[in-house]
Protein backbone atom coordinates (compact mmCIF):
# COMPACT_ATOMS: atom_id res chain seq x y z
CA UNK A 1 5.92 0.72 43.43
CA UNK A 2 6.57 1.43 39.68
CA UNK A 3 5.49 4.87 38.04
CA UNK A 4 7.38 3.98 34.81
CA UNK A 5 5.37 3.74 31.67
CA UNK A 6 3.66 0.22 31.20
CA UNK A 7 3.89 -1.32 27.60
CA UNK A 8 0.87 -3.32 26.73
CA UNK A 9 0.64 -4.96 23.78
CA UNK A 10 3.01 -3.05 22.25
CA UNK A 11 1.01 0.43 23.27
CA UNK A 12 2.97 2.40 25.54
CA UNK A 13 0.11 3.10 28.59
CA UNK A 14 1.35 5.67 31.35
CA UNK A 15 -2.17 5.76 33.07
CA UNK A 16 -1.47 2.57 35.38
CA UNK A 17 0.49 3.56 38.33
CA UNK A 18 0.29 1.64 41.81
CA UNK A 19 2.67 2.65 44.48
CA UNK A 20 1.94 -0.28 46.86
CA UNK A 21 2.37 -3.28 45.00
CA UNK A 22 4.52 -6.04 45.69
CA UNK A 23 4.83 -7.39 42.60
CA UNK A 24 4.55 -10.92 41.51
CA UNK A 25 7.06 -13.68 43.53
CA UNK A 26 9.03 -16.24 42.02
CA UNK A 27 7.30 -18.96 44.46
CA UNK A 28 4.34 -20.23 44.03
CA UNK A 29 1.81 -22.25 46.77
CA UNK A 30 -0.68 -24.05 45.36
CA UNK A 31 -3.75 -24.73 47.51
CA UNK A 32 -6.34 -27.33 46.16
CA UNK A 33 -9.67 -26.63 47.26
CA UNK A 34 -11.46 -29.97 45.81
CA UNK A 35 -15.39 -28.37 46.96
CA UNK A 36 -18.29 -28.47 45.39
CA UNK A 37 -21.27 -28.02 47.86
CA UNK A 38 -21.32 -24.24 47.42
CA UNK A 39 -22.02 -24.67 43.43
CA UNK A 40 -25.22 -26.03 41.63
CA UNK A 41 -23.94 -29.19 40.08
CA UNK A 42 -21.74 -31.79 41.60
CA UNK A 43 -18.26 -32.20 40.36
CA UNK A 44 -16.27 -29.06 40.71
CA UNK A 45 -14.37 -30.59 44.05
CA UNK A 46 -12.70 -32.91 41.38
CA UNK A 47 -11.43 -29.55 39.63
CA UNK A 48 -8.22 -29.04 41.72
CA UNK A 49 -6.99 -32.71 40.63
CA UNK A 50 -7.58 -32.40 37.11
CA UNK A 51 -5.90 -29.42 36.92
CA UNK A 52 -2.69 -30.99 38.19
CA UNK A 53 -3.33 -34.10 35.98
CA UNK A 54 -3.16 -31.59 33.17
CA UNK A 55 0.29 -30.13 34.02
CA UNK A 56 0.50 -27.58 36.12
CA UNK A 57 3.30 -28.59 38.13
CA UNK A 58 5.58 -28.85 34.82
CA UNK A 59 3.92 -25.48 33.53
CA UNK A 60 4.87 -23.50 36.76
CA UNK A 61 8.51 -25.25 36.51
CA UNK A 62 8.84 -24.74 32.82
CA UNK A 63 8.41 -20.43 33.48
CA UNK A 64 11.21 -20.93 36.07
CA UNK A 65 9.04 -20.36 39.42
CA UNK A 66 9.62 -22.42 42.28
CA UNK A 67 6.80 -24.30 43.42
CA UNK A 68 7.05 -23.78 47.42
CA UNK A 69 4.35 -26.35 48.55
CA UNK A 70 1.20 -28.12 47.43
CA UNK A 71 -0.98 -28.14 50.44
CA UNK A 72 -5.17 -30.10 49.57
CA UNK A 73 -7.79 -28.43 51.71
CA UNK A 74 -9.84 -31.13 53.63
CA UNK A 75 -12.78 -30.23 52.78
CA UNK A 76 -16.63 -31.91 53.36
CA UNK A 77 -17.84 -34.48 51.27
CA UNK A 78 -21.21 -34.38 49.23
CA UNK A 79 -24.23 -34.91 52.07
CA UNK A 80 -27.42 -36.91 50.56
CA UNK A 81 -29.50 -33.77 51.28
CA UNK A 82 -28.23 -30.37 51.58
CA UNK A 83 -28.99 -28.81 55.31
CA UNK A 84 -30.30 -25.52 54.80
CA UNK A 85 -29.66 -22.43 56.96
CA UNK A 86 -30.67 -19.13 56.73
CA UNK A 87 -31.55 -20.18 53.09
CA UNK A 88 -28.19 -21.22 51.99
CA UNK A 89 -27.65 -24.66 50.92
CA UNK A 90 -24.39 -26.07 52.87
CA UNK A 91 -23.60 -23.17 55.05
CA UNK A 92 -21.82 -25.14 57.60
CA UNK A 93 -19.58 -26.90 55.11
CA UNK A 94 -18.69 -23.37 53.05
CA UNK A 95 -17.59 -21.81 56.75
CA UNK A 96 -15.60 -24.60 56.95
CA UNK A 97 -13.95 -24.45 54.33
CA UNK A 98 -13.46 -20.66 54.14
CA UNK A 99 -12.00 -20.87 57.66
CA UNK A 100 -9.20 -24.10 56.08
CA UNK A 101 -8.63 -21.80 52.76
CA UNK A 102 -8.16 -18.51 54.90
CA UNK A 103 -5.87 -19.90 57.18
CA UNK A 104 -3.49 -21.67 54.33
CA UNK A 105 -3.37 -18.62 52.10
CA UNK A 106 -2.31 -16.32 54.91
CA UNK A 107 0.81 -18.18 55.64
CA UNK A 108 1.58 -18.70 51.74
CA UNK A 109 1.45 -14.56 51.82
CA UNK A 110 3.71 -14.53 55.38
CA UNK A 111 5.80 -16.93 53.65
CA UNK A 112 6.78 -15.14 50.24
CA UNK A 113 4.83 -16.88 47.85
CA UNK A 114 2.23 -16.40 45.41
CA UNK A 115 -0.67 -18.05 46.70
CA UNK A 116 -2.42 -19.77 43.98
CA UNK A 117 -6.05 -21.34 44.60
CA UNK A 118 -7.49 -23.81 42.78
CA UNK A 119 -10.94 -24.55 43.47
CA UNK A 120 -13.59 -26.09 43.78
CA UNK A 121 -16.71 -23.61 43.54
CA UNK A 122 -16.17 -20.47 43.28
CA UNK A 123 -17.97 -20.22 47.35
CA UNK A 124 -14.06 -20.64 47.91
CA UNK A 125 -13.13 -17.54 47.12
CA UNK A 126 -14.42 -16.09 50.03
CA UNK A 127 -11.72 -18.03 52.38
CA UNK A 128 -9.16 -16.44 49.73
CA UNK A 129 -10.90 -13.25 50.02
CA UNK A 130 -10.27 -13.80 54.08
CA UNK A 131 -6.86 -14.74 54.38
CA UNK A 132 -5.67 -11.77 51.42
CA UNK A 133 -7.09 -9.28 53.31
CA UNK A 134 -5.53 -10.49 56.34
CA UNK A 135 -2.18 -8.68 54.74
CA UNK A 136 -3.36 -6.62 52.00
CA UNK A 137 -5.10 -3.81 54.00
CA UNK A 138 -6.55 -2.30 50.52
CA UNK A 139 -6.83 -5.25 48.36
CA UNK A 140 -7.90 -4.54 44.19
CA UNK A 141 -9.87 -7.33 42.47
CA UNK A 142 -10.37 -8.68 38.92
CA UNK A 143 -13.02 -10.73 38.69
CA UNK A 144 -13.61 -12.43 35.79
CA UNK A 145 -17.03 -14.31 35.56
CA UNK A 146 -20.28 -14.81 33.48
CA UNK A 147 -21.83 -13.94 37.00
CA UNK A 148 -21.44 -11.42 39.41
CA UNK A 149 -21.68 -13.55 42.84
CA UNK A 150 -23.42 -10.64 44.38
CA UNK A 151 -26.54 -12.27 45.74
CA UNK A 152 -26.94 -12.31 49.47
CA UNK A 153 -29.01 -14.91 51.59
CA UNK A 154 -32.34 -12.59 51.00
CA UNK A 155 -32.22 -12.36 47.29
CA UNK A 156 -30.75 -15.82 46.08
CA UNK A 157 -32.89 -17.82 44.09
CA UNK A 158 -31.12 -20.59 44.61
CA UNK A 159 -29.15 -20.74 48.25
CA UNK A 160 -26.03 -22.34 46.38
CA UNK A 161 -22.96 -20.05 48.14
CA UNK A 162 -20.85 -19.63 45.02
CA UNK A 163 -23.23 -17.07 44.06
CA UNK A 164 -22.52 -15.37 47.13
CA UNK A 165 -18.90 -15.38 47.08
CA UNK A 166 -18.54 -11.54 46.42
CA UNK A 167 -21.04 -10.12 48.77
CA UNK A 168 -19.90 -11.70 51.84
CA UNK A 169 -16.56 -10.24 50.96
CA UNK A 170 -18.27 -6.91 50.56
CA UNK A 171 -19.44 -7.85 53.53
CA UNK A 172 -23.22 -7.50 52.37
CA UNK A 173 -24.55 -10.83 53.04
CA UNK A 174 -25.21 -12.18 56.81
CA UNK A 175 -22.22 -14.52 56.46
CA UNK A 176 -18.91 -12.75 55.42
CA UNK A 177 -15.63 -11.76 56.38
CA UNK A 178 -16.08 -11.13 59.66
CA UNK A 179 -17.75 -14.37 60.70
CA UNK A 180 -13.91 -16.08 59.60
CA UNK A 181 -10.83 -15.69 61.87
CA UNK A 182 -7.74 -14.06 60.98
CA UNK A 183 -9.57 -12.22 57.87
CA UNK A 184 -8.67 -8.42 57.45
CA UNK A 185 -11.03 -5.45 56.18
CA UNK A 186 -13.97 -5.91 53.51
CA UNK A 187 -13.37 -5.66 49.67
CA UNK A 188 -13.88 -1.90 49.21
CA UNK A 189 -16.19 -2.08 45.73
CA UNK A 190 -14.03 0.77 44.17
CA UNK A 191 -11.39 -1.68 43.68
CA UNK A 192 -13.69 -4.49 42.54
CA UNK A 193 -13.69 -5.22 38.65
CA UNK A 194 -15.87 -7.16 36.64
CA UNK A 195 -14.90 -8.61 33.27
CA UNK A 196 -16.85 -11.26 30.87
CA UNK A 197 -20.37 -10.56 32.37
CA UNK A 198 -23.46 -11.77 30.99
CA UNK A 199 -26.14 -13.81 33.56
CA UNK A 200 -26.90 -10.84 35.59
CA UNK A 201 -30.08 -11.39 38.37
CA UNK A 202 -31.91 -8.15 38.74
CA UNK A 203 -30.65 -7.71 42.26
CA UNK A 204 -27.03 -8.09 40.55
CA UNK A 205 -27.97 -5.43 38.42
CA UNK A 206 -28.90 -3.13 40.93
CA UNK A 207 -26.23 -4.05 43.18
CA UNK A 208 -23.45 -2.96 40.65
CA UNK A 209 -25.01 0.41 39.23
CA UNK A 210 -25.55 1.10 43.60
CA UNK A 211 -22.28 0.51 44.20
CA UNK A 212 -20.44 1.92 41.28
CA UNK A 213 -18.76 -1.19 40.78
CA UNK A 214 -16.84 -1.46 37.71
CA UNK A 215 -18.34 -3.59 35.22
CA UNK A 216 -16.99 -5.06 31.42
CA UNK A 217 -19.84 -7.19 30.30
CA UNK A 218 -19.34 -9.09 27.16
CA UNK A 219 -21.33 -6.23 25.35
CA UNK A 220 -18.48 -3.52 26.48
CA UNK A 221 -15.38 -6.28 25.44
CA UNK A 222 -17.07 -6.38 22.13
CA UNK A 223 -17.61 -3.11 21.85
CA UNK A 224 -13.95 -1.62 22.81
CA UNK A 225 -11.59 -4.95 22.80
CA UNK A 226 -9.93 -6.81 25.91
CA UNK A 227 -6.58 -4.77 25.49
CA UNK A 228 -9.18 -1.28 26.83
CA UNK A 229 -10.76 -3.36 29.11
CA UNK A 230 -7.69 -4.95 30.90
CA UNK A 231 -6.04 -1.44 31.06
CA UNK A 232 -9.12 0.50 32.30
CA UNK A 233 -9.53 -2.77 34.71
CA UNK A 234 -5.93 -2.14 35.96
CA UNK A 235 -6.24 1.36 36.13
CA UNK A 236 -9.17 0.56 38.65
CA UNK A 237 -7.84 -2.35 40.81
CA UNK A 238 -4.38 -0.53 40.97
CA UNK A 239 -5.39 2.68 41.73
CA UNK A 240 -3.98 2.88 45.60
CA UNK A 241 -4.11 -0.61 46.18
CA UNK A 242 -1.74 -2.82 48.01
CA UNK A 243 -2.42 -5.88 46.15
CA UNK A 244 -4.41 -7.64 42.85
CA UNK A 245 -5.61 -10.62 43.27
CA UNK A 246 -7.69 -12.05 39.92
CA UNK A 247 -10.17 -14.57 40.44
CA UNK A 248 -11.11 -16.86 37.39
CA UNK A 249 -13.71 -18.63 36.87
CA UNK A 250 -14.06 -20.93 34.06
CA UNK A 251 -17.54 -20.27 33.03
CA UNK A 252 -16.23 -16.94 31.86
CA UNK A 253 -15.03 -18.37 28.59
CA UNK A 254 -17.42 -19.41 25.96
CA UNK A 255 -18.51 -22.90 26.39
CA UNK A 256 -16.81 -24.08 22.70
CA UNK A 257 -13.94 -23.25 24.89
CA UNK A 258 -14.65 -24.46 27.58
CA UNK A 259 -17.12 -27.01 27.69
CA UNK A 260 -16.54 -28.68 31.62
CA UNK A 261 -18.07 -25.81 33.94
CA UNK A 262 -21.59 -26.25 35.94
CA UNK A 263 -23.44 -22.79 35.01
CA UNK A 264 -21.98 -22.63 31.13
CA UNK A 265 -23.74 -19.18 29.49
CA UNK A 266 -23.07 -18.65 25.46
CA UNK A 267 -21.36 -15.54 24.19
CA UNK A 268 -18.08 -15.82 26.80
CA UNK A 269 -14.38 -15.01 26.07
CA UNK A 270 -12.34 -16.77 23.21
CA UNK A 271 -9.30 -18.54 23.83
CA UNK A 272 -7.17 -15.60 22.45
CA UNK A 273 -9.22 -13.02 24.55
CA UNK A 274 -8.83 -14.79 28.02
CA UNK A 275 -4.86 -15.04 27.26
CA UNK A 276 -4.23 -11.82 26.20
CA UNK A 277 -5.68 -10.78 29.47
CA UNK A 278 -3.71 -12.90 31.37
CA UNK A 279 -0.58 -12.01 29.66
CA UNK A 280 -1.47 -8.14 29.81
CA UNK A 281 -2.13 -8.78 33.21
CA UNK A 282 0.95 -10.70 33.88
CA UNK A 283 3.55 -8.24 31.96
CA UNK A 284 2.13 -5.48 34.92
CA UNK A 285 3.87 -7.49 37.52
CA UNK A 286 0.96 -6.31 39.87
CA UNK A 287 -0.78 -9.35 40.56
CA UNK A 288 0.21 -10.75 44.02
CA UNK A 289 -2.36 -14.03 43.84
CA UNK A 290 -4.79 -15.46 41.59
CA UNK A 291 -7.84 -18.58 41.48
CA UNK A 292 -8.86 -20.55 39.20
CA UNK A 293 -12.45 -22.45 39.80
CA UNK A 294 -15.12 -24.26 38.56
CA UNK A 295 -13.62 -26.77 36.69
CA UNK A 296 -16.11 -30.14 36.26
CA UNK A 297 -14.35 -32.59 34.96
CA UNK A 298 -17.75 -34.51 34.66
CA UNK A 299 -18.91 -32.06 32.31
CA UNK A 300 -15.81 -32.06 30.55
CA UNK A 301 -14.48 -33.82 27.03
CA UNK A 302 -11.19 -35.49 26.82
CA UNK A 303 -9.75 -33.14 29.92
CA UNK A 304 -10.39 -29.71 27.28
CA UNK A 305 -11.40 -27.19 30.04
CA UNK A 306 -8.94 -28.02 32.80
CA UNK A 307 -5.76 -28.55 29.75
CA UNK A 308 -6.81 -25.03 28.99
CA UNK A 309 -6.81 -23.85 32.74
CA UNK A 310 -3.75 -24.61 33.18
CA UNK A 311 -2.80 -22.49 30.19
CA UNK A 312 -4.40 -19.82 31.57
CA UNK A 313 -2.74 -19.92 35.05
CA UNK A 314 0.72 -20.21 32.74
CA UNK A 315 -0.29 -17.19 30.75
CA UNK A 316 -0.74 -15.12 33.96
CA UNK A 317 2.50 -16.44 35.73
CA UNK A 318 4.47 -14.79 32.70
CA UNK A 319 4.44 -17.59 29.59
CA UNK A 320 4.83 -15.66 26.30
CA UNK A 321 4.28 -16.90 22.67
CA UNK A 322 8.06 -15.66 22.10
């Protein structure tokens, strides 16, 4: 699309170039994904509420973008027991669901808009995952997480799906793209990036150094600063792709900031960090859809973590300091 140079920060960067992107669009669908059976602690299905109890709908007004629709997944409520198959906790209900979430961000894409998901687990990113690649034929990735979701059936050590999210869009675990209708090609792990790492399973380990994935643990963002990692990010998820979609999950931030996520790990992203990411993401104009997920408001104080979500999702839609 653009081969102009790309100010970040006030550097002037002229190694980002993507010829495919679409850019972000002025309207944005919001999908609620209110699902919790693919994490390990109940409560992230009332994330998708809180967030809008917060003020998202007056943040995405207040930057001037047209909210197109508001559309709630029906999604499966919280079984006594979990039914097990294949090892996975709830596999039924995440297929479910993945089949609900691909099918509504597809048309948000056909329709114009910037599909925004708000989960829920982050198991729901693998219905994003499906109905992206239904139109983005080459699809780049920021993922931003304490943990790298790359576990498969075989190698979990505890069957919960949101630990699975990113292989079965790889298409490495037994159930993945393929199994949902209407999804497009597998995430190609060249154009999968990693940022805020720092709960790593061996198997995770091995997975990423296999695959070549690229990979910013918390060690490298201390080490060279979230302005080097966003651009080397971009430089990777751009790099011939059609699209960049950035999935967040809250448990990338340092519990003092946010204190209302299921698996919280110490040593995450500050508040500055996480927004100058979002805003050096945002002043790219590269990123065609984002997600925002495990938010527990049960493990929250005084609505903190899901307040500061919805900054987040501001930051990335374009809101500046000045």
């Amino acid at each position: 699309m653009k081969n102009e140079d790309t100010v970040l920060g006030g550097i002037q960067d002229t190694s980002i170039h993507t010829s495919h992107m679409s850019g972000q669009r002025n309207e944005v669908a919001i999908i609620k994904v209110p699902f919790g059976l693919g994490g390990a602690r109940g409560g992230a299905e009332l994330g998708p509420d809180e967030l809008i109890t917060a003020g998202l709908r007056r943040e995405i007004a207040s930057l001037g973008r047209v909210l197109s629709k508001e559309v709630r997944i029906d999604c499966p409520s919280v079984a006594a027991t979990p039914a097990v198959r294949n090892r996975v906790k709830y596999l039924n209900e995440v297929r479910q669901v993945s089949e609900k979430v691909c099918k509504e961000v597809s048309v948000a894409v056909e329709e114009g808009a910037f599909p925004l998901v708000l989960g829920g687990d982050h198991s729901v990113a693998i219905g994003t995952f499906a109905g992206l690649t239904a139109h983005y034929s080459n699809l780049g990735v920021i993922w931003f997480d304490a943990h790298a979701d790359l576990n498969t059936e075989e190698h979990s050590l505890s069957g919960n799906m949101h630990g699975m999210s990113v292989a079965a869009s790889l298409g490495h675990s037994a159930y993945n793209l393929s199994h949902i209708a209407g999804a497009g090609a597998f995430i190609n792990p060249s154009n999968l990036v990693y940022i805020g790492l720092r709960d790593l399973d061996e198997y995770e380990k091995e997975q990423i150094k296999r695959l070549g994935i690229q990979a910013f643990t918390m060690h490298d963002i201390d080490r060279i600063g979230i302005q080097q990692v966003i651009e080397q990010a971009l430089a990777t998820a751009g790099r011939g792709t059609d699209g960049i979609h950035v999935s967040f999950d809250m448990d990338c931030l340092d519990p003092r900031e946010a204190p209302g996520v299921g698996t919280p790990v110490p040593g995450g992203l500050n508040y500055r960090e996480a927004h100058y990411a979002l805003e050096l993401l945002a002043s790219t104009n590269q990123v065609t859809s984002m997600e925002l997920v495990e938010v527990n408001p049960l493990l929250d104080h005084n609505r903190h973590t899901a307040r500061l979500g919805v900054e987040l999702i501001a930051s990335l839609l374009g809101k500046r300091i000045l």
